[in-house]
PDB file of N, CA and C in Angstrom:
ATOM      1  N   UNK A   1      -0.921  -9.295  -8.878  1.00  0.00           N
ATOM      2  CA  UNK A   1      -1.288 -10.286  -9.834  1.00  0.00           C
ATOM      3  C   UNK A   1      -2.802 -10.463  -9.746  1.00  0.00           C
ATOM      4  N   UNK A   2      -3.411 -10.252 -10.774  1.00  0.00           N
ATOM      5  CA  UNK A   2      -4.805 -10.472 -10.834  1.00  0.00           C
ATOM      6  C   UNK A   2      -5.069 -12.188 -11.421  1.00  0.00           C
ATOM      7  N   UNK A   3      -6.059 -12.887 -11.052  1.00  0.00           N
ATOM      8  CA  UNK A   3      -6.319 -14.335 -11.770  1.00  0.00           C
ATOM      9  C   UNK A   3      -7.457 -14.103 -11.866  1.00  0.00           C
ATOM     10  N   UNK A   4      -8.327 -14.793 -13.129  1.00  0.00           N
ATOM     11  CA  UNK A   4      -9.804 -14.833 -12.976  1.00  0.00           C
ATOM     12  C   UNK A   4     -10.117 -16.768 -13.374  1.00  0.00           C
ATOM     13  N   UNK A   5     -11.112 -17.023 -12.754  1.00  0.00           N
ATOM     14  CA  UNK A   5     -11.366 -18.527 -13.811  1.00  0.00           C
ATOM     15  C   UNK A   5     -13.063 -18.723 -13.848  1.00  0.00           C
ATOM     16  N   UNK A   6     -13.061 -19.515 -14.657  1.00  0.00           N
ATOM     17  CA  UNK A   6     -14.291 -19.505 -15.138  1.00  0.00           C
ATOM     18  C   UNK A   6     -15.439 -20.056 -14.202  1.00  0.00           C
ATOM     19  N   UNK A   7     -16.336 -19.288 -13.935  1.00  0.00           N
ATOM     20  CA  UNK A   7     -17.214 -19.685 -12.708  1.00  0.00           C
ATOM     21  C   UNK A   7     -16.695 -19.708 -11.223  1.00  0.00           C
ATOM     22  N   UNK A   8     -15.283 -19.537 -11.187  1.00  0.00           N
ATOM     23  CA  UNK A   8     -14.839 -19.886  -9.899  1.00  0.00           C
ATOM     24  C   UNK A   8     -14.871 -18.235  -9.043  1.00  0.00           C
ATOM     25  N   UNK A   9     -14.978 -17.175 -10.078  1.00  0.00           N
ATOM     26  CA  UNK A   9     -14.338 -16.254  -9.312  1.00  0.00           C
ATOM     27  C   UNK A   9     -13.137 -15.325  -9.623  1.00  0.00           C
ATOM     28  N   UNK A  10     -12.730 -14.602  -8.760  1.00  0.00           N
ATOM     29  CA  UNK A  10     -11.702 -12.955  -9.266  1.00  0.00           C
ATOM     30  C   UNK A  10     -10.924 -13.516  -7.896  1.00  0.00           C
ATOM     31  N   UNK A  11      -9.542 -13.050  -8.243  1.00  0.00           N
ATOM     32  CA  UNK A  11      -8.151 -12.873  -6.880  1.00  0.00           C
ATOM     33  C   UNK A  11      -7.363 -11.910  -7.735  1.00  0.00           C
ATOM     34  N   UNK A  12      -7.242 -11.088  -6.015  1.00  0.00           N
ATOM     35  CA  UNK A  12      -5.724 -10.350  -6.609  1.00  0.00           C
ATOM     36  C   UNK A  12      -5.041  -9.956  -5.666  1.00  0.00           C
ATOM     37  N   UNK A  13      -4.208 -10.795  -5.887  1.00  0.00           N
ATOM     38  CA  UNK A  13      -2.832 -10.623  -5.006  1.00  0.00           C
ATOM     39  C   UNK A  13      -1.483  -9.872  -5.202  1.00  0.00           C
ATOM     40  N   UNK A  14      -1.448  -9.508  -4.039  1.00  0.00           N
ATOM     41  CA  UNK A  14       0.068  -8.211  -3.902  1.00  0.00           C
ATOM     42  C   UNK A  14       1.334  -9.282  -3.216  1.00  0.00           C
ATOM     43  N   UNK A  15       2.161  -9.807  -3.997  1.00  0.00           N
ATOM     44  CA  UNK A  15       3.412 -10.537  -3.913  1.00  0.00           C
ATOM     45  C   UNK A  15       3.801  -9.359  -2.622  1.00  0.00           C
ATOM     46  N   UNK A  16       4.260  -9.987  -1.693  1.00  0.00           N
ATOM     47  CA  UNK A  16       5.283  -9.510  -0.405  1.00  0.00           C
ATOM     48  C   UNK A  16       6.623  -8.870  -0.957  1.00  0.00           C
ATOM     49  N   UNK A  17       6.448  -7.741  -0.389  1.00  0.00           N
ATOM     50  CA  UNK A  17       7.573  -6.843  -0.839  1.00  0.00           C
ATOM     51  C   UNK A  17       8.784  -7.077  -0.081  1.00  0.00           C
ATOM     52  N   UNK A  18       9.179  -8.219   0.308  1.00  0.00           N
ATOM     53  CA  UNK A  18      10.847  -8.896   1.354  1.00  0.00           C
ATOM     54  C   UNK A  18      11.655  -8.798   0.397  1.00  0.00           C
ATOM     55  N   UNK A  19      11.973  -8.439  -1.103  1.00  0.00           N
ATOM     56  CA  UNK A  19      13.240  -9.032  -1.354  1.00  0.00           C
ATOM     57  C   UNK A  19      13.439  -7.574  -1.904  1.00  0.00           C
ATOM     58  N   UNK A  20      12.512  -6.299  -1.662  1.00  0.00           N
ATOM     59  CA  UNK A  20      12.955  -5.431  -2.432  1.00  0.00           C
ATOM     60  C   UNK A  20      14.108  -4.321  -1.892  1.00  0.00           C
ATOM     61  N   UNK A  21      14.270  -3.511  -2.748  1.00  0.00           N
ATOM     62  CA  UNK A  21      15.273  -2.840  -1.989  1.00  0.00           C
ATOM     63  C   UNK A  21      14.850  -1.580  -0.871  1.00  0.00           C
ATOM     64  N   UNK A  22      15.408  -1.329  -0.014  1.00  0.00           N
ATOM     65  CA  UNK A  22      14.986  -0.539   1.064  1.00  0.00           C
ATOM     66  C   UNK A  22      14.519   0.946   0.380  1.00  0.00           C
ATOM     67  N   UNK A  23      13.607   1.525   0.937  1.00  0.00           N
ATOM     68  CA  UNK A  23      13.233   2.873  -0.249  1.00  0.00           C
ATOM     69  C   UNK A  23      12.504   3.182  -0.963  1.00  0.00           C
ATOM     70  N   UNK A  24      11.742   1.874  -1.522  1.00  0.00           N
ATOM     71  CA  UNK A  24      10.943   1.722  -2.176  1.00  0.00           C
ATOM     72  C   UNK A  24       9.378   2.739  -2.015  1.00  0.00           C
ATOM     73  N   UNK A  25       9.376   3.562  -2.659  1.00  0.00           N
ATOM     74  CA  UNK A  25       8.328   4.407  -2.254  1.00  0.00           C
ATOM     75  C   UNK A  25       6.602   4.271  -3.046  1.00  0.00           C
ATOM     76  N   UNK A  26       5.605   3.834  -2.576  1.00  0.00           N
ATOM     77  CA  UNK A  26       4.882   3.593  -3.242  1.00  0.00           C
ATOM     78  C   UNK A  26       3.942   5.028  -3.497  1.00  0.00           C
ATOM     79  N   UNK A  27       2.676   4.658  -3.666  1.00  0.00           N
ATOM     80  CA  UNK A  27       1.952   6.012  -4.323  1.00  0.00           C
ATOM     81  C   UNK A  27       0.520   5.856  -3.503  1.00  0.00           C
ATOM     82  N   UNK A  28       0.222   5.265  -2.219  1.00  0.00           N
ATOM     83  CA  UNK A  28      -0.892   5.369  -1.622  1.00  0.00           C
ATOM     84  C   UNK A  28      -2.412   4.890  -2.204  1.00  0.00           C
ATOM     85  N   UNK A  29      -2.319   4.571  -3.086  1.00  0.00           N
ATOM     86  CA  UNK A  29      -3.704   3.509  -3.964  1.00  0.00           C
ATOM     87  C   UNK A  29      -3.434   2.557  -3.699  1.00  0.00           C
ATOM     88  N   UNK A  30      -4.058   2.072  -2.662  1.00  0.00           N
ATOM     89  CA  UNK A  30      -3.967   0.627  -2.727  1.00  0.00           C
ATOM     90  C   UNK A  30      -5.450   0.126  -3.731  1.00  0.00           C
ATOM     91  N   UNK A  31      -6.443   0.473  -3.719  1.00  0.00           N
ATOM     92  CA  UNK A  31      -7.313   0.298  -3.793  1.00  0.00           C
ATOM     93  C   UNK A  31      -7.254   0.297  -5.738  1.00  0.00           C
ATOM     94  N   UNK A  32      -6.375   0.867  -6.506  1.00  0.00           N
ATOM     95  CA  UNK A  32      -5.895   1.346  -7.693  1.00  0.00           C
ATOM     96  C   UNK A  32      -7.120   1.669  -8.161  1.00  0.00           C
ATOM     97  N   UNK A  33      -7.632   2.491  -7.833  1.00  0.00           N
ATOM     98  CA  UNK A  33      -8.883   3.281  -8.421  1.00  0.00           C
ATOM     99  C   UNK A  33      -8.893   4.598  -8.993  1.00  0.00           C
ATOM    100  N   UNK A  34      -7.272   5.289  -8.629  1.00  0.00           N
ATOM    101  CA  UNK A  34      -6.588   6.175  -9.202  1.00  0.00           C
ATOM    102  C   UNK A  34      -6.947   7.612  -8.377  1.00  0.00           C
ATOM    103  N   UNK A  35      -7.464   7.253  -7.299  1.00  0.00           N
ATOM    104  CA  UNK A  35      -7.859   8.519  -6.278  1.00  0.00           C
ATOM    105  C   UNK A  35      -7.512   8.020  -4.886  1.00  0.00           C
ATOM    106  N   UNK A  36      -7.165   8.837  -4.060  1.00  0.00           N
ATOM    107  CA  UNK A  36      -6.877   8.681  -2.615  1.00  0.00           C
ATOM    108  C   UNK A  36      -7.766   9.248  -2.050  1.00  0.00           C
ATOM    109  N   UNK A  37      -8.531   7.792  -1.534  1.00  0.00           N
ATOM    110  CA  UNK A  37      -9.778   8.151  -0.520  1.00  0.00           C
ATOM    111  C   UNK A  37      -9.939   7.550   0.488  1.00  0.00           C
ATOM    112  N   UNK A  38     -10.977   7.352   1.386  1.00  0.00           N
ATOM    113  CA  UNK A  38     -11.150   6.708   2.733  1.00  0.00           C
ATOM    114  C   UNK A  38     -10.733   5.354   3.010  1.00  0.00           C
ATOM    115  N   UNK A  39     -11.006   4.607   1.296  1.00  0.00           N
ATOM    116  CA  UNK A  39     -10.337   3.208   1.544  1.00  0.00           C
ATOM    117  C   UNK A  39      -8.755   2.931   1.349  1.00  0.00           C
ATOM    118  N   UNK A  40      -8.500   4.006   1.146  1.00  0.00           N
ATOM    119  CA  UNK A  40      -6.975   4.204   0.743  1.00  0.00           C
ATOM    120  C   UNK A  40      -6.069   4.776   2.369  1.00  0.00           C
ATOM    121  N   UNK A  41      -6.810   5.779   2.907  1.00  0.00           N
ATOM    122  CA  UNK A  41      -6.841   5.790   4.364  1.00  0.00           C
ATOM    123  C   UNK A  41      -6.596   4.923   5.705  1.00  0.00           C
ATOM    124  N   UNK A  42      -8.099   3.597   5.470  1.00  0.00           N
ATOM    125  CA  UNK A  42      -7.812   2.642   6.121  1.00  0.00           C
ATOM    126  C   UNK A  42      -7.293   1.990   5.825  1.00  0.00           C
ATOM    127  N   UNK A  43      -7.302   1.136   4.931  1.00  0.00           N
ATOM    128  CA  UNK A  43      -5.978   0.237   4.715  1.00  0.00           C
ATOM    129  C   UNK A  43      -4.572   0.846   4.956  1.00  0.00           C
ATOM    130  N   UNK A  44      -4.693   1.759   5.396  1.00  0.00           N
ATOM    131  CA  UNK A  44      -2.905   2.259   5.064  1.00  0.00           C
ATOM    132  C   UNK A  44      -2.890   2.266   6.597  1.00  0.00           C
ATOM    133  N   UNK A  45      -3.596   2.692   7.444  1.00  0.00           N
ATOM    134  CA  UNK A  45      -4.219   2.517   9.015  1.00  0.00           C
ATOM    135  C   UNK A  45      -3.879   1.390   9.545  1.00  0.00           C
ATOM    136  N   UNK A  46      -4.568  -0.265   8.481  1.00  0.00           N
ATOM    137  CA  UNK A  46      -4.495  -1.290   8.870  1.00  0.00           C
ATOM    138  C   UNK A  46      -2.562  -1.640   8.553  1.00  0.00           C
ATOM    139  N   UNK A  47      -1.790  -1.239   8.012  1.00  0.00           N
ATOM    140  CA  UNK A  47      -0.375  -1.501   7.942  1.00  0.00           C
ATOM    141  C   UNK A  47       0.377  -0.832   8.452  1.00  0.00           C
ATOM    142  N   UNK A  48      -0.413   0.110   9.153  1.00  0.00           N
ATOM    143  CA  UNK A  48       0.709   1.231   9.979  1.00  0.00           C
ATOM    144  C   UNK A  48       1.203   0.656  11.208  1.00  0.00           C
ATOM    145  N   UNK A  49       3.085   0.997  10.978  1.00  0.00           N
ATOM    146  CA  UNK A  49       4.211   0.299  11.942  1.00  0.00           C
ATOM    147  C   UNK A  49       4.348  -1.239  11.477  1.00  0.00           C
ATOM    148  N   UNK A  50       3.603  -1.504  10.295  1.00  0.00           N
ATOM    149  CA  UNK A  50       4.142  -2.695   9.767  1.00  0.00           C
ATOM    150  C   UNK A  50       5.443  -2.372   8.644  1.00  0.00           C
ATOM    151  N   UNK A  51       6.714  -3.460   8.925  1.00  0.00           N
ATOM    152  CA  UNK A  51       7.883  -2.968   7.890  1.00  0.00           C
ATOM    153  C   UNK A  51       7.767  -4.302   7.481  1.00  0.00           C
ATOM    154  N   UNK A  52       8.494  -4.799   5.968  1.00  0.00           N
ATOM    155  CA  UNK A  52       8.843  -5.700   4.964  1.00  0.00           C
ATOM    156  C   UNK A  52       9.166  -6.824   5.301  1.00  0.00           C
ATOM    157  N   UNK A  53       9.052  -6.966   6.923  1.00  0.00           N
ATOM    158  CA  UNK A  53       8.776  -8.558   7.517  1.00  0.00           C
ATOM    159  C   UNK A  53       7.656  -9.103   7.500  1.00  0.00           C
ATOM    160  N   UNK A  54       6.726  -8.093   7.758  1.00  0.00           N
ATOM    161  CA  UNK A  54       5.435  -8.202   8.364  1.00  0.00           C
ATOM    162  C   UNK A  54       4.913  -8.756   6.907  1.00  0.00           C
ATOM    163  N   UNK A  55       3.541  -9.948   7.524  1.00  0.00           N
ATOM    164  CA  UNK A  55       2.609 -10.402   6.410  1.00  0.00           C
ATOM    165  C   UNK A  55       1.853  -9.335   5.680  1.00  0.00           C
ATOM    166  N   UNK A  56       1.263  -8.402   6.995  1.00  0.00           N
ATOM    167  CA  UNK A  56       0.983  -7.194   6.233  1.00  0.00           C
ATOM    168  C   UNK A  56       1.344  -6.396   5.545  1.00  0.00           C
ATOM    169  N   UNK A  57       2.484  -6.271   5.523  1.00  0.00           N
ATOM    170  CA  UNK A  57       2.894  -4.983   4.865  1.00  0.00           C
ATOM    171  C   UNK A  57       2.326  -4.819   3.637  1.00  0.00           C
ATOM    172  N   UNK A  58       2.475  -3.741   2.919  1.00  0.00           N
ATOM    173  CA  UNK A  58       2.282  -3.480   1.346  1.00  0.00           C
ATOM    174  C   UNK A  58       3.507  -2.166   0.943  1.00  0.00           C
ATOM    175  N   UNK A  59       4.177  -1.972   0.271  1.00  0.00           N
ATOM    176  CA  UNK A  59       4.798  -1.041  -0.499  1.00  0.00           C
ATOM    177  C   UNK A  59       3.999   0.064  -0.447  1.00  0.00           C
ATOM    178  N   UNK A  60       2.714   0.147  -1.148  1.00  0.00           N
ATOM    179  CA  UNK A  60       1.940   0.898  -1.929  1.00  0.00           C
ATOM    180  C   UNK A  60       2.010   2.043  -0.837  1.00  0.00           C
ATOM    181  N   UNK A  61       1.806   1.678   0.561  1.00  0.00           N
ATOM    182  CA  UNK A  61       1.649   2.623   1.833  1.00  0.00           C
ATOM    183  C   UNK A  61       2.838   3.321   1.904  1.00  0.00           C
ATOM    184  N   UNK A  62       3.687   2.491   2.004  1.00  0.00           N
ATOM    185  CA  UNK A  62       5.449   3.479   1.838  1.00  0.00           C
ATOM    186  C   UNK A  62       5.626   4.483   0.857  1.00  0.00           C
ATOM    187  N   UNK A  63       4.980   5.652   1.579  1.00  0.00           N
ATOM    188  CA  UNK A  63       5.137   6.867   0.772  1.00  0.00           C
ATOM    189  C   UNK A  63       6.406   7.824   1.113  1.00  0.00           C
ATOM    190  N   UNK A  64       7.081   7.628   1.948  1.00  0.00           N
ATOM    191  CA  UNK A  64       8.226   8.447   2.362  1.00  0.00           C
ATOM    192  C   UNK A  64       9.557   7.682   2.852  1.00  0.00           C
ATOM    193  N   UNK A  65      10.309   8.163   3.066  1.00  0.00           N
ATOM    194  CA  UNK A  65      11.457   7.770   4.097  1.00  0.00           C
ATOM    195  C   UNK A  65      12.599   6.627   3.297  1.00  0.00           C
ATOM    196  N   UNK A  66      13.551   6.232   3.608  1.00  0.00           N
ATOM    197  CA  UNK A  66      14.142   5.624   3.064  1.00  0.00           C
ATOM    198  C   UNK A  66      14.688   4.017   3.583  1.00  0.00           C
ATOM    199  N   UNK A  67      13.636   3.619   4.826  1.00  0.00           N
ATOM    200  CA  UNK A  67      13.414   1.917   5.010  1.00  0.00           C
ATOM    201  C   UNK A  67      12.184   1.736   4.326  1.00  0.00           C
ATOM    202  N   UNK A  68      11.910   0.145   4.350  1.00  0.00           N
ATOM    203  CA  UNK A  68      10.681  -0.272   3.947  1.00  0.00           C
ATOM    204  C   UNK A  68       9.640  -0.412   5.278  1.00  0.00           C
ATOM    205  N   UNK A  69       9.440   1.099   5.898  1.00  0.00           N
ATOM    206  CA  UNK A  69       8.850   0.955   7.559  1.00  0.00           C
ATOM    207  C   UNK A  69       7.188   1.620   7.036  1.00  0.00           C
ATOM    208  N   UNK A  70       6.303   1.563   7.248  1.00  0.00           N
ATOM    209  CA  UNK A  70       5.195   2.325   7.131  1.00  0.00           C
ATOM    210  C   UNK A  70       4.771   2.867   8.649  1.00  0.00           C
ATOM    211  N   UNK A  71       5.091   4.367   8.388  1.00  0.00           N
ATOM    212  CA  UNK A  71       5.343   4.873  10.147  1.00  0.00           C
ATOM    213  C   UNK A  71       4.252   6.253   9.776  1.00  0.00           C
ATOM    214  N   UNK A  72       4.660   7.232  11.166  1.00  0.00           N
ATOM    215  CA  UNK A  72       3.785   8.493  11.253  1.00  0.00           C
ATOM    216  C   UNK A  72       4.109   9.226   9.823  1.00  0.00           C
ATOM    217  N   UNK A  73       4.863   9.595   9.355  1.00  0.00           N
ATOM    218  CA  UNK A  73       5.510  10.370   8.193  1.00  0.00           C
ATOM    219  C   UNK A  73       4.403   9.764   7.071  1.00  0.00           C
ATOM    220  N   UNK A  74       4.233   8.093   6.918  1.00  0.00           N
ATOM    221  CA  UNK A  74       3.542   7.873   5.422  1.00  0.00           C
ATOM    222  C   UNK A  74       2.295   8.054   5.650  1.00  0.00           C
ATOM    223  N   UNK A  75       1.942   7.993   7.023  1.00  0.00           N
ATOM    224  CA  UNK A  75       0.225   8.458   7.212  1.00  0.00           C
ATOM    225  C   UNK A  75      -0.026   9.990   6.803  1.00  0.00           C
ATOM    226  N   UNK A  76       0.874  10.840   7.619  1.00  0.00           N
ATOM    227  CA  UNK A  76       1.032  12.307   7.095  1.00  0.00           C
ATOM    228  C   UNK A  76       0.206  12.189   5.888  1.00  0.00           C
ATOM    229  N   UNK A  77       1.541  12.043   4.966  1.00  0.00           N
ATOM    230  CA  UNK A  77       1.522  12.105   3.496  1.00  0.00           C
ATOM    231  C   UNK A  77       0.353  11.531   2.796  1.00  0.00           C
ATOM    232  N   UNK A  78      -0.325  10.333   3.040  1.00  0.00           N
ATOM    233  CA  UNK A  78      -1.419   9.898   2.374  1.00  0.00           C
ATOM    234  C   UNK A  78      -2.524  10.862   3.172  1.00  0.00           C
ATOM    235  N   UNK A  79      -2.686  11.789   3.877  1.00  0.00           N
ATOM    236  CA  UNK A  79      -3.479  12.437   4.697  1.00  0.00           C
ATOM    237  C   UNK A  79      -3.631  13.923   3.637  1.00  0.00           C
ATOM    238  N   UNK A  80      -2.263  14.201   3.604  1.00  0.00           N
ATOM    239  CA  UNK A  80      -1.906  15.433   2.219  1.00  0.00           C
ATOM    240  C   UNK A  80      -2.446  15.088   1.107  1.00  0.00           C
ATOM    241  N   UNK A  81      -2.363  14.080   0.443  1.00  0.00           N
ATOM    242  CA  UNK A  81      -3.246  13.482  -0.654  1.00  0.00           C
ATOM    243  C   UNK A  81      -4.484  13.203  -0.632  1.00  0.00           C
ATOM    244  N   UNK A  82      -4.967  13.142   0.339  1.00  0.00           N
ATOM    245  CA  UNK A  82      -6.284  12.751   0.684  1.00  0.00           C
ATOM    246  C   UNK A  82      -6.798  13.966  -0.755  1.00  0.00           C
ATOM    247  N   UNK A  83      -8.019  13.006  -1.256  1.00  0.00           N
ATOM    248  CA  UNK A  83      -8.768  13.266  -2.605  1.00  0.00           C
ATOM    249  C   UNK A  83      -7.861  13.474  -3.711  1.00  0.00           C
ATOM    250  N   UNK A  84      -6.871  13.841  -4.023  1.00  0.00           N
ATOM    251  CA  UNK A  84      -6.282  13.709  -4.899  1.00  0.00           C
ATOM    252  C   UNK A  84      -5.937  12.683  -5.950  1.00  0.00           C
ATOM    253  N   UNK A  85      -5.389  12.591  -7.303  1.00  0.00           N
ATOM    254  CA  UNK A  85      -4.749  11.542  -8.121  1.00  0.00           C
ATOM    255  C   UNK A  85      -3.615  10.661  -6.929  1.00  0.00           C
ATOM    256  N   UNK A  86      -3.169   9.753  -7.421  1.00  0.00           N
ATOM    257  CA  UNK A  86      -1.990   9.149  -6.544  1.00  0.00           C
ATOM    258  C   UNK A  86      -0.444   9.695  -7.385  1.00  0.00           C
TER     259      UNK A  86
END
């Protein structure tokens, strides 16, 4: 969810992915800039071994597997993408 208001400023917030269904595979942009790069890297770094309890988590990192876990496998994979589209 993006908000903007007048003079105050830009937010954008990623609603907690707890109620979704297990599986959920995201596409590694967190950053939605439409390329997988270094900031797409660390942040995915900063949620790694976080699962759909965690405050941290994000979907977007869950690139594989079939819990909502962000483990060795989704780092792999955003590592394979590295420079690529998402």
């Amino acid at each position: 969810m993006r908000i903007a208001t007048f003079g105050r400023g830009f937010w954008e917030i990623y609603p907690k992915a707890g109620g979704s269904v297990a599986g959920i595979l995201g596409n590694g942009d967190f950053n939605f800039d439409q390329v997988i790069d270094g900031a797409d890297l660390v942040r995915e770094a900063a949620v790694f071994l976080t699962t759909s309890a965690d405050a941290d988590y994000s979907a977007i990192g869950n690139l594989t597997g079939t819990t909502n876990t962000i483990d060795s496998a989704d780092l792999t994979q955003l590592v394979v993408k590295l420079g690529g589209r998402p």
